[in-house]
C-alpha atoms as a PDB file:
ATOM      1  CA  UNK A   1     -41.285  47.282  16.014  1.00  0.00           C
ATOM      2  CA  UNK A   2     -37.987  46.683  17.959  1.00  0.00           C
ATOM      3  CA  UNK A   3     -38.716  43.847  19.211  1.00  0.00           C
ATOM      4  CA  UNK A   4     -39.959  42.191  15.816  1.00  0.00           C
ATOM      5  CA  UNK A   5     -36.707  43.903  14.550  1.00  0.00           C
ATOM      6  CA  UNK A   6     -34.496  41.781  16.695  1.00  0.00           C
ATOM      7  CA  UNK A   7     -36.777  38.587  16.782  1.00  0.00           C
ATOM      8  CA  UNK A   8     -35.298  38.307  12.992  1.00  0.00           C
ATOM      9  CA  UNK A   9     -31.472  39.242  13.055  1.00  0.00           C
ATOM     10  CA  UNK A  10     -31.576  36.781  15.641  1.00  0.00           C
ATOM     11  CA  UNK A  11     -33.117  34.222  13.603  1.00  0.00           C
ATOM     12  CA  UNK A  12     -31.259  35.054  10.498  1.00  0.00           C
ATOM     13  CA  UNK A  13     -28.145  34.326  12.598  1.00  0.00           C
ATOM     14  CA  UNK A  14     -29.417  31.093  13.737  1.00  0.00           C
ATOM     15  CA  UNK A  15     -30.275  30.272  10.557  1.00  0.00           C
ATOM     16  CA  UNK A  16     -26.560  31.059   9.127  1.00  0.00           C
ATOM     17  CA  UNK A  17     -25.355  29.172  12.317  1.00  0.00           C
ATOM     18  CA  UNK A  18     -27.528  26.287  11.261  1.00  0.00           C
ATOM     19  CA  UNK A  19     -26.030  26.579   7.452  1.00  0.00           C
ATOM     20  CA  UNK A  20     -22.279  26.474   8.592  1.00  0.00           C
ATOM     21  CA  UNK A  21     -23.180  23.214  10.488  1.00  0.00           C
ATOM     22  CA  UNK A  22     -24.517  21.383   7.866  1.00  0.00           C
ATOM     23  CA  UNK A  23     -21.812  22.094   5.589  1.00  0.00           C
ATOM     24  CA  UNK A  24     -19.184  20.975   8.421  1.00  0.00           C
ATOM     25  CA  UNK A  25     -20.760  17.728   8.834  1.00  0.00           C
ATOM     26  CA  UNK A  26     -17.927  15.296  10.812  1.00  0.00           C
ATOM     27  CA  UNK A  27     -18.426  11.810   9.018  1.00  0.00           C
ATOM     28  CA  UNK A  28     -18.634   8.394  11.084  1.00  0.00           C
ATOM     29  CA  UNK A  29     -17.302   4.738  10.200  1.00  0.00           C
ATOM     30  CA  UNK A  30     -20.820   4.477   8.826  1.00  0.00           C
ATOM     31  CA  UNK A  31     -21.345   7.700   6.837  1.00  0.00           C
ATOM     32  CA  UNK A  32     -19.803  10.356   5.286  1.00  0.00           C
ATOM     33  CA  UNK A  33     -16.473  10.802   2.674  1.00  0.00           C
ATOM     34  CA  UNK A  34     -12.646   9.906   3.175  1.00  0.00           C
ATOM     35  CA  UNK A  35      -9.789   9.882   0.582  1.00  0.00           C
ATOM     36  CA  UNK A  36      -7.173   6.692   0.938  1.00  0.00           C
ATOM     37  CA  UNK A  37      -3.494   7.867  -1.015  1.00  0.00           C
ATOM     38  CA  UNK A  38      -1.655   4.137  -2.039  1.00  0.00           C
ATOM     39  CA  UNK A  39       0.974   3.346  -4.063  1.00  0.00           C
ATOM     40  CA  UNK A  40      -0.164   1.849  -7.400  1.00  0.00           C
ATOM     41  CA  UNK A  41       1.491  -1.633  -6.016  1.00  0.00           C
ATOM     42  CA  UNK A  42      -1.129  -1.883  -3.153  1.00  0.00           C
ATOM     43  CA  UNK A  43      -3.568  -1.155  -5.899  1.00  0.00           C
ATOM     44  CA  UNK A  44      -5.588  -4.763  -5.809  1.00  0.00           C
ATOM     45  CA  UNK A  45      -5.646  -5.253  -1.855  1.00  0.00           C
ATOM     46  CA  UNK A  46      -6.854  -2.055  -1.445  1.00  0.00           C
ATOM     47  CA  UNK A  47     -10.049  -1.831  -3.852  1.00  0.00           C
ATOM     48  CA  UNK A  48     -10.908  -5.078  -2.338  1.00  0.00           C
ATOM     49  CA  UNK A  49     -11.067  -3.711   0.885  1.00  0.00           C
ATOM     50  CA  UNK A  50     -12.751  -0.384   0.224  1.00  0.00           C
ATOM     51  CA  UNK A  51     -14.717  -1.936  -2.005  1.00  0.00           C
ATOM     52  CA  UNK A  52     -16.092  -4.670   0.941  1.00  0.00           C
ATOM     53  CA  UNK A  53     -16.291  -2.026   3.669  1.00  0.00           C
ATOM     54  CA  UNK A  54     -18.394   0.333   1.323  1.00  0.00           C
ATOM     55  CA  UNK A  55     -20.985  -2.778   0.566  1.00  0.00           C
ATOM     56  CA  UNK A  56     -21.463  -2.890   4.396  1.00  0.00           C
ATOM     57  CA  UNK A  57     -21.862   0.578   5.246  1.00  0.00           C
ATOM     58  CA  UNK A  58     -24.155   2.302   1.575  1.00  0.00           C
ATOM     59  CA  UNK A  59     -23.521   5.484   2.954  1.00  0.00           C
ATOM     60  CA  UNK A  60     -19.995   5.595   3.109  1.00  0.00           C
ATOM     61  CA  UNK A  61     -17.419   6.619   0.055  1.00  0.00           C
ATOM     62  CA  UNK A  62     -13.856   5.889  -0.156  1.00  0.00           C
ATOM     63  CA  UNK A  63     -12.053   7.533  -2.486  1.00  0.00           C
ATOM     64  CA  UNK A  64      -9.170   5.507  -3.776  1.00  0.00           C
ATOM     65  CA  UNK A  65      -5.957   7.994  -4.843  1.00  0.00           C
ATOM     66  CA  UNK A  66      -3.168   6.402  -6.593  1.00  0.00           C
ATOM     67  CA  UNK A  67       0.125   8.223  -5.776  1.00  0.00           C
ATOM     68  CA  UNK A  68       3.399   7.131  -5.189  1.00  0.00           C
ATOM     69  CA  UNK A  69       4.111   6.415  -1.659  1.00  0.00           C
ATOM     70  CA  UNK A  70       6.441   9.223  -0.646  1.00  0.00           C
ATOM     71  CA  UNK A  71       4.131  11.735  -2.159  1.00  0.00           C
ATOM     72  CA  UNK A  72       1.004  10.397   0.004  1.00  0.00           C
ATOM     73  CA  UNK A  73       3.043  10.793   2.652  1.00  0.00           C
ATOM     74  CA  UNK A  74       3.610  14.100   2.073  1.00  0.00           C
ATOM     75  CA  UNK A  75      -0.040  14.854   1.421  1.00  0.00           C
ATOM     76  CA  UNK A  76      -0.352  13.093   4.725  1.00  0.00           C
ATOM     77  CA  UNK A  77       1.510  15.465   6.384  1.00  0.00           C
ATOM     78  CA  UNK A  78       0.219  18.516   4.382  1.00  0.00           C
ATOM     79  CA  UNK A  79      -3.241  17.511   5.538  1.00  0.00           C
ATOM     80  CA  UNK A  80      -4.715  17.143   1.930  1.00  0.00           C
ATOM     81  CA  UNK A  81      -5.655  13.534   2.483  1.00  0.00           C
ATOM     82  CA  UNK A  82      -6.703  11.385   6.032  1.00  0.00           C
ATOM     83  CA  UNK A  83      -5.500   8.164   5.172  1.00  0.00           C
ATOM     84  CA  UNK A  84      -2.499   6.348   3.441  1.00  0.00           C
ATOM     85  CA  UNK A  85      -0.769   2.831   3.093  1.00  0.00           C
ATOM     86  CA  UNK A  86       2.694   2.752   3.779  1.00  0.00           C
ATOM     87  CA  UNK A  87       5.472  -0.264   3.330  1.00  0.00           C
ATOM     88  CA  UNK A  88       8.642   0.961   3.783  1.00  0.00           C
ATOM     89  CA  UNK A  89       9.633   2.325   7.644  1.00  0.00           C
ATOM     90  CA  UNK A  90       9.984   5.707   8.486  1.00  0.00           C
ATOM     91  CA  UNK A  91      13.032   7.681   8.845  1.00  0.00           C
ATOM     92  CA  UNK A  92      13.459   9.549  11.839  1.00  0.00           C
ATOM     93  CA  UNK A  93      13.395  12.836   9.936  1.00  0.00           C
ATOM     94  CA  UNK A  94      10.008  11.646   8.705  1.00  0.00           C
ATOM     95  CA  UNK A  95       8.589  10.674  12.335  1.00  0.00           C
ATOM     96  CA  UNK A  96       9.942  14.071  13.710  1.00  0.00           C
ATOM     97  CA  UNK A  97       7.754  15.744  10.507  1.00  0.00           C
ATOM     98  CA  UNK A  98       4.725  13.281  11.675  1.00  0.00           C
ATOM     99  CA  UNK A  99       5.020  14.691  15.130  1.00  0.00           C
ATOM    100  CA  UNK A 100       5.412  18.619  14.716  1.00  0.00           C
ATOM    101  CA  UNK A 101       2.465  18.525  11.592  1.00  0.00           C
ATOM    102  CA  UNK A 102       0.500  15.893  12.884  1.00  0.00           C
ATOM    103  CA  UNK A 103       0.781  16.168  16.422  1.00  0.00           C
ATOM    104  CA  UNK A 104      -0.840  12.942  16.916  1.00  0.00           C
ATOM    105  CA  UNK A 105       1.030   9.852  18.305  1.00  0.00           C
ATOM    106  CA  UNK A 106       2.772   7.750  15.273  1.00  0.00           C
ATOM    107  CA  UNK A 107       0.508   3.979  15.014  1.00  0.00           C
ATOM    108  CA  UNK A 108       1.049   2.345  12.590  1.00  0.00           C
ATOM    109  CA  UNK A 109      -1.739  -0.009  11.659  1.00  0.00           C
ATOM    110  CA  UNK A 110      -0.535  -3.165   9.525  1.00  0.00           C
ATOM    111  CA  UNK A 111      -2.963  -4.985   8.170  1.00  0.00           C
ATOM    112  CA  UNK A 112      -1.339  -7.531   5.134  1.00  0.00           C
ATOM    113  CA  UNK A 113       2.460  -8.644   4.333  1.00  0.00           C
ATOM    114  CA  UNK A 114       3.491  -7.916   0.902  1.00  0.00           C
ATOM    115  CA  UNK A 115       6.746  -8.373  -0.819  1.00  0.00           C
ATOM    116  CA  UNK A 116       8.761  -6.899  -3.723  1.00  0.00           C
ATOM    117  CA  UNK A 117       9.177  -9.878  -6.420  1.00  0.00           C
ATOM    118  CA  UNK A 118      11.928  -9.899  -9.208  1.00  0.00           C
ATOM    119  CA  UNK A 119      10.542 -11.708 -12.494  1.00  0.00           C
ATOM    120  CA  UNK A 120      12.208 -12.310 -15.689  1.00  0.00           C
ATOM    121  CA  UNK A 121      10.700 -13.590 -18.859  1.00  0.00           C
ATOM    122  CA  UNK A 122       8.943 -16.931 -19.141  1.00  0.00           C
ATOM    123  CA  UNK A 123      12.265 -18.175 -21.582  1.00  0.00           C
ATOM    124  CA  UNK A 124      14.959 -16.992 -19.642  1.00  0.00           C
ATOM    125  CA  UNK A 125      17.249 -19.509 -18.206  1.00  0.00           C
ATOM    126  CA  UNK A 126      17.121 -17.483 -14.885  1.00  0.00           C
ATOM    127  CA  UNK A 127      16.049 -18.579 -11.553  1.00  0.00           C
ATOM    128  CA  UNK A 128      17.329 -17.104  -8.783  1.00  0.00           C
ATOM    129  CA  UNK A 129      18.691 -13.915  -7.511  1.00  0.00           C
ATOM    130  CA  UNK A 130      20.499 -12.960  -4.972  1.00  0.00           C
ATOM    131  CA  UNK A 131      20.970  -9.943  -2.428  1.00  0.00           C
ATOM    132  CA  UNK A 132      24.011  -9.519  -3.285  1.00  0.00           C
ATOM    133  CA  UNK A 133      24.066  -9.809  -6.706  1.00  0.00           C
ATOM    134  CA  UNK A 134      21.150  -7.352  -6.973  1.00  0.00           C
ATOM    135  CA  UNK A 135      22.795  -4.591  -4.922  1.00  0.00           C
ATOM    136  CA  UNK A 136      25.895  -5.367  -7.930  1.00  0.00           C
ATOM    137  CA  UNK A 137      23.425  -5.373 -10.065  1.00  0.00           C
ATOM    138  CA  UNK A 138      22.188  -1.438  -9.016  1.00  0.00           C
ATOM    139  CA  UNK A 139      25.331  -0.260  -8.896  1.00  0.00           C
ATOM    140  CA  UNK A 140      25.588  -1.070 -12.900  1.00  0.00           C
ATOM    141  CA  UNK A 141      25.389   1.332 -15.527  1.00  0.00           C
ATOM    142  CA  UNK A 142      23.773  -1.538 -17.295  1.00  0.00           C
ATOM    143  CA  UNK A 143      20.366  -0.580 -15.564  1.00  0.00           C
ATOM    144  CA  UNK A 144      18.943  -4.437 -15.601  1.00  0.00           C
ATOM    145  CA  UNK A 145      16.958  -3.808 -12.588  1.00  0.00           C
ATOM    146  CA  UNK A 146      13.083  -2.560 -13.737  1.00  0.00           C
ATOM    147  CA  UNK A 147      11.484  -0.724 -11.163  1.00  0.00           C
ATOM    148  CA  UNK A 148       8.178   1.684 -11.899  1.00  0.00           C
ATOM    149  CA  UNK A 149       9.259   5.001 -11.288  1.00  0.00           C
ATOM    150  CA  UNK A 150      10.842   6.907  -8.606  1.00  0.00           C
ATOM    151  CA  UNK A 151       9.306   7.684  -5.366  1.00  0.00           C
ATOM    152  CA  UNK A 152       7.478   4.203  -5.659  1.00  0.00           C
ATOM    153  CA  UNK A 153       7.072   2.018  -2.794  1.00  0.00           C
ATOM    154  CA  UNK A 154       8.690  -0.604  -4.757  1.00  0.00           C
ATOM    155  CA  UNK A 155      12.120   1.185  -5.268  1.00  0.00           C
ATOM    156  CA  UNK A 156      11.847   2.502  -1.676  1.00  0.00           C
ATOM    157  CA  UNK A 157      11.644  -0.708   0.317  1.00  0.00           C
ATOM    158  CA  UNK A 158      14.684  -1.939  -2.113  1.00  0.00           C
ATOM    159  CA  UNK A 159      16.912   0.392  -1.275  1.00  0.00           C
ATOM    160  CA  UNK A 160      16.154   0.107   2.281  1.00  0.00           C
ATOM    161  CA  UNK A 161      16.346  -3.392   2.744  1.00  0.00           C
ATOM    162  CA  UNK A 162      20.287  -2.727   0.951  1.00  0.00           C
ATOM    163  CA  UNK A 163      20.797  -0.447   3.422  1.00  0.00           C
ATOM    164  CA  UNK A 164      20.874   2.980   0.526  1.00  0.00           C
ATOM    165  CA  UNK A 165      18.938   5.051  -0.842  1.00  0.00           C
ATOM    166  CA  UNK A 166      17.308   5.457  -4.281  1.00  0.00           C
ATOM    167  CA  UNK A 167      19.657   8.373  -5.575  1.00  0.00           C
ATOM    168  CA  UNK A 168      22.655   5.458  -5.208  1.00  0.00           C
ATOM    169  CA  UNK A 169      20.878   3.116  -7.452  1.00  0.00           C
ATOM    170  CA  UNK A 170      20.734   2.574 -11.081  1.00  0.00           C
ATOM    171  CA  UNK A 171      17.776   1.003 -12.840  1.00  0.00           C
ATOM    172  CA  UNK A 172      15.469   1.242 -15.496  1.00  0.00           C
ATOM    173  CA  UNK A 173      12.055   2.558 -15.562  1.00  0.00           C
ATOM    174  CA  UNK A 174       8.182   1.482 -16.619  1.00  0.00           C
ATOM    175  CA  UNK A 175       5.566   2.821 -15.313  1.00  0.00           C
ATOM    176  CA  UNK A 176       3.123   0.836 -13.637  1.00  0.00           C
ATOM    177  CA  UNK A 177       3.685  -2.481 -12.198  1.00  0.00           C
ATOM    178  CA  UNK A 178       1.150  -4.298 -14.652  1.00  0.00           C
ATOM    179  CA  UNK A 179       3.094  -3.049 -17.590  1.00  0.00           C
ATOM    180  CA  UNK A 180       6.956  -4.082 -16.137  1.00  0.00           C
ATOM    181  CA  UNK A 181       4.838  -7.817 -16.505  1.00  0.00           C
ATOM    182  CA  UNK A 182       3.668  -7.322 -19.601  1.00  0.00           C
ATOM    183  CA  UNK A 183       6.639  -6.149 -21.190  1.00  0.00           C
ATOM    184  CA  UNK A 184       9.863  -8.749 -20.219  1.00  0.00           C
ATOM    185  CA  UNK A 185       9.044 -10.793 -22.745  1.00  0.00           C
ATOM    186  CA  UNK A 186      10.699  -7.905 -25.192  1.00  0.00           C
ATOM    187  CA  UNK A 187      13.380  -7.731 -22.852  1.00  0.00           C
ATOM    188  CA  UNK A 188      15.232 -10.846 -22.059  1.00  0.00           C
ATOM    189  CA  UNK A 189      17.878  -9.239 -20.245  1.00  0.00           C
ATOM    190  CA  UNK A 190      15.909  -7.332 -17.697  1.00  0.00           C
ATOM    191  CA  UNK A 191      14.608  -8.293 -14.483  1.00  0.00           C
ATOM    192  CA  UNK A 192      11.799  -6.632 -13.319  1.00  0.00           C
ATOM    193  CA  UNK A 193      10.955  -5.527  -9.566  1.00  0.00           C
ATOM    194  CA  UNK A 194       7.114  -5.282  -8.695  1.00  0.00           C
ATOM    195  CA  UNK A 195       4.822  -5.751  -5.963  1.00  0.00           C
ATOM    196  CA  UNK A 196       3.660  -9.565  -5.140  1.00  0.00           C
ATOM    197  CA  UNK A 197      -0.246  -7.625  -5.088  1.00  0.00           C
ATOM    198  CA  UNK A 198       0.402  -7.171  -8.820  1.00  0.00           C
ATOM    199  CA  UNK A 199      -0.003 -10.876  -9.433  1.00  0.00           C
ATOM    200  CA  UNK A 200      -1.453 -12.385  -6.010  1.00  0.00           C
ATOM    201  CA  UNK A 201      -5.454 -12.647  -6.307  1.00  0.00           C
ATOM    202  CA  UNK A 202      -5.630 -16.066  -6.674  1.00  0.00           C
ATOM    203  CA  UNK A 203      -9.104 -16.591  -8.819  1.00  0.00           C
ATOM    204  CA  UNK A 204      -8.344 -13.439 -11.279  1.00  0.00           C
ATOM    205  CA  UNK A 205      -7.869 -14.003 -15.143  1.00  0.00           C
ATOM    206  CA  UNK A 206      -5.769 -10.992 -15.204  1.00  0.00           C
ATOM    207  CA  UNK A 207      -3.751 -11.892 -12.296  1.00  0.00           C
ATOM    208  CA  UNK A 208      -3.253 -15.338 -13.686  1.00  0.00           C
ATOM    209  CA  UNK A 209      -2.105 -14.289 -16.853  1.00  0.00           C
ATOM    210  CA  UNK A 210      -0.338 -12.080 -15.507  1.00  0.00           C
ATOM    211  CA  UNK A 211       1.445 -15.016 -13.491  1.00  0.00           C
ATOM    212  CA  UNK A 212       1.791 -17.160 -16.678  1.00  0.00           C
ATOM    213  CA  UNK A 213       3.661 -15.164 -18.357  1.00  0.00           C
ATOM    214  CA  UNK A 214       6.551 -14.422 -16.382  1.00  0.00           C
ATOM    215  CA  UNK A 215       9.023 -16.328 -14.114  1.00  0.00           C
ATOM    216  CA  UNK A 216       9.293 -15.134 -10.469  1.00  0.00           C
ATOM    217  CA  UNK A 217      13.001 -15.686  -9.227  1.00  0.00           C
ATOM    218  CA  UNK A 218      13.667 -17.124  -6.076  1.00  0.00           C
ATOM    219  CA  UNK A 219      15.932 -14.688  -3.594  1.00  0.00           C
ATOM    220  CA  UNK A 220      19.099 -16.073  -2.373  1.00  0.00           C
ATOM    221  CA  UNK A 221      20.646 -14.757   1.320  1.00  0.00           C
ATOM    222  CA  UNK A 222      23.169 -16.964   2.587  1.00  0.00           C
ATOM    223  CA  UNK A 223      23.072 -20.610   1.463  1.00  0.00           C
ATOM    224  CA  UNK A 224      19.319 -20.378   1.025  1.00  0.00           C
ATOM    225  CA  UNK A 225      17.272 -19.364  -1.620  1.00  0.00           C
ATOM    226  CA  UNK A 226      13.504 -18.247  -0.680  1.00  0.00           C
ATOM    227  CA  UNK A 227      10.684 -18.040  -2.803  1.00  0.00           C
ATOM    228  CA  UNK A 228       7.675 -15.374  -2.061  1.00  0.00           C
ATOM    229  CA  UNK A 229       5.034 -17.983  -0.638  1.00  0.00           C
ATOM    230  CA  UNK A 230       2.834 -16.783   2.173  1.00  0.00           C
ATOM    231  CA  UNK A 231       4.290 -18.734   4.876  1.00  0.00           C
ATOM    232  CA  UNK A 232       7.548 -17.331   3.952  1.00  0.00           C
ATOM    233  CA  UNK A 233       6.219 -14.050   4.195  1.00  0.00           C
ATOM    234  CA  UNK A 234       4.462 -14.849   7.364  1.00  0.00           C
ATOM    235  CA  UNK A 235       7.524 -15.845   9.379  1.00  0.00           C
ATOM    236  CA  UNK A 236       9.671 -12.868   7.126  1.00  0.00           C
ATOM    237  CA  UNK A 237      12.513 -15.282   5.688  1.00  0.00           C
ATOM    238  CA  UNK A 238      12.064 -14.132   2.185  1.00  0.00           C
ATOM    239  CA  UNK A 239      14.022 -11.407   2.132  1.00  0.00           C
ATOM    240  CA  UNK A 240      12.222  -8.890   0.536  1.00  0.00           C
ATOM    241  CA  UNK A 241       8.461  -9.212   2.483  1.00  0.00           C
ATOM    242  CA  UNK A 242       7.230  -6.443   3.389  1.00  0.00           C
ATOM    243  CA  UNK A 243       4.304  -4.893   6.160  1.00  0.00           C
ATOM    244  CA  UNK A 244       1.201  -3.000   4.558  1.00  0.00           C
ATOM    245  CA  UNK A 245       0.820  -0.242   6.999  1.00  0.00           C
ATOM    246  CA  UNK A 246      -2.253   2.563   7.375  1.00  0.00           C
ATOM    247  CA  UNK A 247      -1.197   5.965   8.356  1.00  0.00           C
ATOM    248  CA  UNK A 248      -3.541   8.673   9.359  1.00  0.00           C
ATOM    249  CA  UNK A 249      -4.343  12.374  10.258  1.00  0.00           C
ATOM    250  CA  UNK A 250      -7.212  11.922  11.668  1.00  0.00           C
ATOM    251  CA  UNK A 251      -8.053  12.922  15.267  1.00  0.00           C
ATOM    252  CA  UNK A 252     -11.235  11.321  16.280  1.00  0.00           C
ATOM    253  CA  UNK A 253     -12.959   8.004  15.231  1.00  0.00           C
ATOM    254  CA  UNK A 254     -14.307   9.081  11.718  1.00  0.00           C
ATOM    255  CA  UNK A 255     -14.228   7.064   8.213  1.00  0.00           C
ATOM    256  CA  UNK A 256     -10.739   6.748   7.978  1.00  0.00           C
ATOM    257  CA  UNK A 257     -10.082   5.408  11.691  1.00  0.00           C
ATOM    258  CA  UNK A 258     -12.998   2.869  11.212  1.00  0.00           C
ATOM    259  CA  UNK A 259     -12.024   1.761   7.667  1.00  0.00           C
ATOM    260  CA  UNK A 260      -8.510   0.984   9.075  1.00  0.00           C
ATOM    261  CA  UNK A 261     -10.280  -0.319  11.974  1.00  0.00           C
ATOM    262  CA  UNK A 262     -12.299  -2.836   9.563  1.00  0.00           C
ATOM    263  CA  UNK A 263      -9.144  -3.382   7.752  1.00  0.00           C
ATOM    264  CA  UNK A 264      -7.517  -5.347  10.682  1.00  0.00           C
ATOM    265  CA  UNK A 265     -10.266  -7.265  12.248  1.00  0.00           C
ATOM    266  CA  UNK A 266     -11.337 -10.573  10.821  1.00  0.00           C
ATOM    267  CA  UNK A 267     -13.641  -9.712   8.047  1.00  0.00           C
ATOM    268  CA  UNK A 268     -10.914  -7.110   6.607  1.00  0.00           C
ATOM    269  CA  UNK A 269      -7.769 -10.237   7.085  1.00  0.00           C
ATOM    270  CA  UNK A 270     -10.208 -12.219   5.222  1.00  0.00           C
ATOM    271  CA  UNK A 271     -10.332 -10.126   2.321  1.00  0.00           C
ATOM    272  CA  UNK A 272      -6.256  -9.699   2.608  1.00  0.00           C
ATOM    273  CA  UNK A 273      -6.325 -13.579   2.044  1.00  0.00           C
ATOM    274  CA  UNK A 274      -8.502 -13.478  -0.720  1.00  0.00           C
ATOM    275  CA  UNK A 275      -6.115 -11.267  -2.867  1.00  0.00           C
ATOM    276  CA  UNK A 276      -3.528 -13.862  -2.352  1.00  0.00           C
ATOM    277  CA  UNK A 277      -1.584 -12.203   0.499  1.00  0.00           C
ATOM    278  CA  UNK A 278      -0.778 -12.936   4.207  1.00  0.00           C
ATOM    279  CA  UNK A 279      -3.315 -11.908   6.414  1.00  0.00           C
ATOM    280  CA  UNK A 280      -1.469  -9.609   9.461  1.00  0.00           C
ATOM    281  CA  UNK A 281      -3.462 -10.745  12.233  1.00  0.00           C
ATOM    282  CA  UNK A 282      -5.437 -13.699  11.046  1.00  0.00           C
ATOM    283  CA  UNK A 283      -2.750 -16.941  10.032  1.00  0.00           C
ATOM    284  CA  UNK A 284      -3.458 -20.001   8.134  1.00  0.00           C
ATOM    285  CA  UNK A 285      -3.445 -22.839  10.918  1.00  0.00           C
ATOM    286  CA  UNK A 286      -3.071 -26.566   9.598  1.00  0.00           C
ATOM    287  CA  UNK A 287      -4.452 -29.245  11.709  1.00  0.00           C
ATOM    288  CA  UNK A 288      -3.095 -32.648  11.104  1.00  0.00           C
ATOM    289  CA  UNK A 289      -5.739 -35.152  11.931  1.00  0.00           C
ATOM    290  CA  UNK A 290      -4.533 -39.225  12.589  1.00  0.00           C
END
């Protein structure tokens, strides 16, 4: 009777045992469940990737999350998601917080460049901007500058690139990049600041409306101005491109390592130049032939 006694606590424990495992599954680039934080600005680039990596691997799901980017980086830290995109570079403050929460080494992995536009609407006699007028320009109580909310990786990356930070700025605010677009043309004064992603997939109606209807301002530094083309991005003289970056969490080679892997190999650059932006890794090459 003892014997048969302990023949089943032990395999009622083994059976728990063999519960708790199955719920604590660890996932694999080919299986399993990951949540990616991006700003809204990265929104296009990013649902074309996770869309392409999930048609190649059925079992997988990525959970897009759109959050502005210093909040994902603090859910980053906080542990509530694996993976983010990131544009702006970190502080030191926010490397030293990387470090002690994370306790991983800081690599970032870029995968496309971006770059914050300014547009204006289709009428206005506008067309060009410069660095030094716009850092005037966010110093105004006028507010001309439209950016699409605070925290945004948009406003971020400005104020870096002039050397500030957001609290010194002035601007105006609406939400969502789409909508800064589709609004100008009630507000010929403004200028709006959004993410070239916004309006870069070449063969989309949206996007291409989207393009129609506004004017994108060339950016003046120095004697030159610069407009946002990809080779300009690609060798960084327009002044505000910008690296896409992946940050993540995670400690072994799960779904979020092998998405970001994906992300930067050929088949993932491809899909960066298919929304209209510069590939990291993989550049256009022109051969001349005679």
């Amino acid at each position: 009777m003892k014997s048969k006694t302990l023949i089943l606590i032990v395999s009622f424990f083994t059976f728990l045992i063999s519960c708790k495992k199955s719920d604590h599954v660890v996932d694999t680039p080919q299986q399993g469940t990951v949540t990616l934080e991006v700003d809204e600005s990265f929104r296009s680039v990013s649902e074309a990737l996770t869309s392409r990596y999930m048609a190649l691997y059925p079992n997988t799901k990525i959970k897009l999350v759109f959050k502005k980017e210093d909040l994902a980086f603090l859910d980053l830290l906080e542990r509530k998601v694996r993976v983010i995109v990131m544009s702006r570079e970190l502080n030191e403050r926010e490397k030293k917080a990387f470090k002690d929460k994370i306790d991983l080494d800081l690599q970032p992995a870029r995968f496309a460049a971006d770059a914050v536009i300014f547009i204006v609407s289709k009428d206005s006699p506008r067309e060009t901007i410069s660095v030094n007028e716009l850092h005037e320009l966010l110093k105004s109580d006028q507010k001309k500058i439209i950016f699409d909310g605070t925290n945004s990786s948009n406003l971020n990356f400005v104020a870096q690139k002039l050397k500030t930070t957001p609290d010194q700025l002035k601007y105006s605010i609406i939400s969502g990049n789409k909508n800064i677009a589709e609004q100008l043309v009630n507000l010929p004064d403004k200028i709006g600041a959004l993410s070239l992603n916004t309006l870069s997939r070449p063969y989309d109606p949206e996007s291409e409306a989207l393009r129609n209807s506004v004017k994108i301002l060339k950016v003046v530094e120095g004697n030159k101005a610069y407009e946002p083309t990809l080779d300009n991005l690609a060798n960084r003289s327009y002044p505000f491109s910008r690296i896409l970056y992946f940050l993540t969490n995670e400690p072994y080679f799960g779904l979020g390592n092998g998405f970001i892997r994906f992300s930067c190999t050929q088949l993932g650059q491809i899909v960066v130049s298919k929304e209209g932006l510069q590939p990291y890794y993989l550049f256009r090459r022109e051969v001349q032939m005679r």
